[in-house]
C-alpha atoms as a PDB file:
ATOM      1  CA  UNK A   1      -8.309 102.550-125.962  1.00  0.00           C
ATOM      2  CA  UNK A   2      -8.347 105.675-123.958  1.00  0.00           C
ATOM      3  CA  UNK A   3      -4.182 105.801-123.545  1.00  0.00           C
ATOM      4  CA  UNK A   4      -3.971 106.084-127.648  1.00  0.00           C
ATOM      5  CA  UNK A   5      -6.862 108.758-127.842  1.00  0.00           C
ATOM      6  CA  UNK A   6      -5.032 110.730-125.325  1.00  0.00           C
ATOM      7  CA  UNK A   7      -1.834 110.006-127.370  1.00  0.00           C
ATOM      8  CA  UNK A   8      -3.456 110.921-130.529  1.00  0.00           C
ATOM      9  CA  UNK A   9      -4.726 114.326-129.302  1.00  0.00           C
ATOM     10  CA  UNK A  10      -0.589 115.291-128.199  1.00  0.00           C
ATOM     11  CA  UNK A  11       0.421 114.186-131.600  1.00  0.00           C
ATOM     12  CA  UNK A  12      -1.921 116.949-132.845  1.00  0.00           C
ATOM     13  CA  UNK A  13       0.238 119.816-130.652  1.00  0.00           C
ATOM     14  CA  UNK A  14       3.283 118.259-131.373  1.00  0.00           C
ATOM     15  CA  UNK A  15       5.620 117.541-134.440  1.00  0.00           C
ATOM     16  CA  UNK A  16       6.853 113.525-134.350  1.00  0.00           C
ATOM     17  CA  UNK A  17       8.104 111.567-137.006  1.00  0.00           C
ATOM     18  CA  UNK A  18       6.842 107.974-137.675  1.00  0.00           C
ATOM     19  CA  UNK A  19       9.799 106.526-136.503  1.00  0.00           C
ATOM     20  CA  UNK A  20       8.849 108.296-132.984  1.00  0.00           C
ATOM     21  CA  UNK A  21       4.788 107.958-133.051  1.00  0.00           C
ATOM     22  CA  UNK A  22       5.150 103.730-133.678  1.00  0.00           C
ATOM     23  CA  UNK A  23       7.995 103.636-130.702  1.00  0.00           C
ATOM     24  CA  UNK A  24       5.473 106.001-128.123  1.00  0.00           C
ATOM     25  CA  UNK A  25       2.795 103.136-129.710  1.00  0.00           C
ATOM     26  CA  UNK A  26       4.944 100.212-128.781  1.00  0.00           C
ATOM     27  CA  UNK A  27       5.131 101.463-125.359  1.00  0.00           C
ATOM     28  CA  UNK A  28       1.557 101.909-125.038  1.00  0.00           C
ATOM     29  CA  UNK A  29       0.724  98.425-126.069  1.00  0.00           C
ATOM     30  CA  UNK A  30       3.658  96.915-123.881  1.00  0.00           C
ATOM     31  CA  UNK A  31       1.888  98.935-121.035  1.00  0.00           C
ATOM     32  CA  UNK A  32      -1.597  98.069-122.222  1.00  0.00           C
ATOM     33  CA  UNK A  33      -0.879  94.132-121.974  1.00  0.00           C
ATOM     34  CA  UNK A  34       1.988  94.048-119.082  1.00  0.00           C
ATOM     35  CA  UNK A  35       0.321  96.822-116.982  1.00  0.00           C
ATOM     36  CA  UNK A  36       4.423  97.769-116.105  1.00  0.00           C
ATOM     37  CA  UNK A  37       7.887  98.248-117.893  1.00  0.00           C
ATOM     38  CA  UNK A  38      11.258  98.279-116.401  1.00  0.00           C
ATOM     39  CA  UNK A  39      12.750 101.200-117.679  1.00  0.00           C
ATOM     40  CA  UNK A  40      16.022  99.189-119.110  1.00  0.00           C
ATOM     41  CA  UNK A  41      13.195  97.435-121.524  1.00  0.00           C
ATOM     42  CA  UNK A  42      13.362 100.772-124.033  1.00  0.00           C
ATOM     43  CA  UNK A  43      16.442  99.429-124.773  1.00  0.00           C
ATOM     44  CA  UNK A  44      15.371  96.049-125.668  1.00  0.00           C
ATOM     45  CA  UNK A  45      13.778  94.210-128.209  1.00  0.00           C
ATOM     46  CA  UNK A  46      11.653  95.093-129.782  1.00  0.00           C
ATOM     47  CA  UNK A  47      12.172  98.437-129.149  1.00  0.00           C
ATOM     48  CA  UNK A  48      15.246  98.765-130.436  1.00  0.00           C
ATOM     49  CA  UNK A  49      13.894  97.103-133.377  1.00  0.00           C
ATOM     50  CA  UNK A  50      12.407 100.649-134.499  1.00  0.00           C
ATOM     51  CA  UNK A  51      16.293 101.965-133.976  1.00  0.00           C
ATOM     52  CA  UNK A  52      19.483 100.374-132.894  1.00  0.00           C
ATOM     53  CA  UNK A  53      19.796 102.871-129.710  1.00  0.00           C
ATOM     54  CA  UNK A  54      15.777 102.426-128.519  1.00  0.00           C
ATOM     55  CA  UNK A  55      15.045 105.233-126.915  1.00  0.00           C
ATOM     56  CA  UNK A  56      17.607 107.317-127.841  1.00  0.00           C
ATOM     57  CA  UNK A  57      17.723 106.816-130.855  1.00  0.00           C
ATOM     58  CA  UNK A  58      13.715 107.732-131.683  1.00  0.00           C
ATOM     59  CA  UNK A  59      14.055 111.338-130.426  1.00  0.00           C
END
């Protein structure tokens, strides 16, 4: 899947936790089978699943 390899290769400049690398993975899948996301869905399940907060609380 070309969205993780391109994922994968920023992981290698960057410094994310695992909490933060499955939540960007989430997204990619949710993308991957959906083709959209509504912004308010980040703080949803299942993303708030990986934290209470969703997004806010993965950074």
């Amino acid at each position: 899947m070309a969205a993780k390899q391109a994922f994968n290769k920023y992981l290698q400049k960057q410094n994310f936790n695992a909490n933060q690398i499955r939540f960007v993975e989430m997204i990619i899948d949710y993308l991957t089978q959906n083709g959209v996301m509504d912004p308010g869905m980040l703080y949803e399940a299942p993303f708030t699943n990986e934290h209470q907060d969703g997004a806010r609380g993965c950074v």
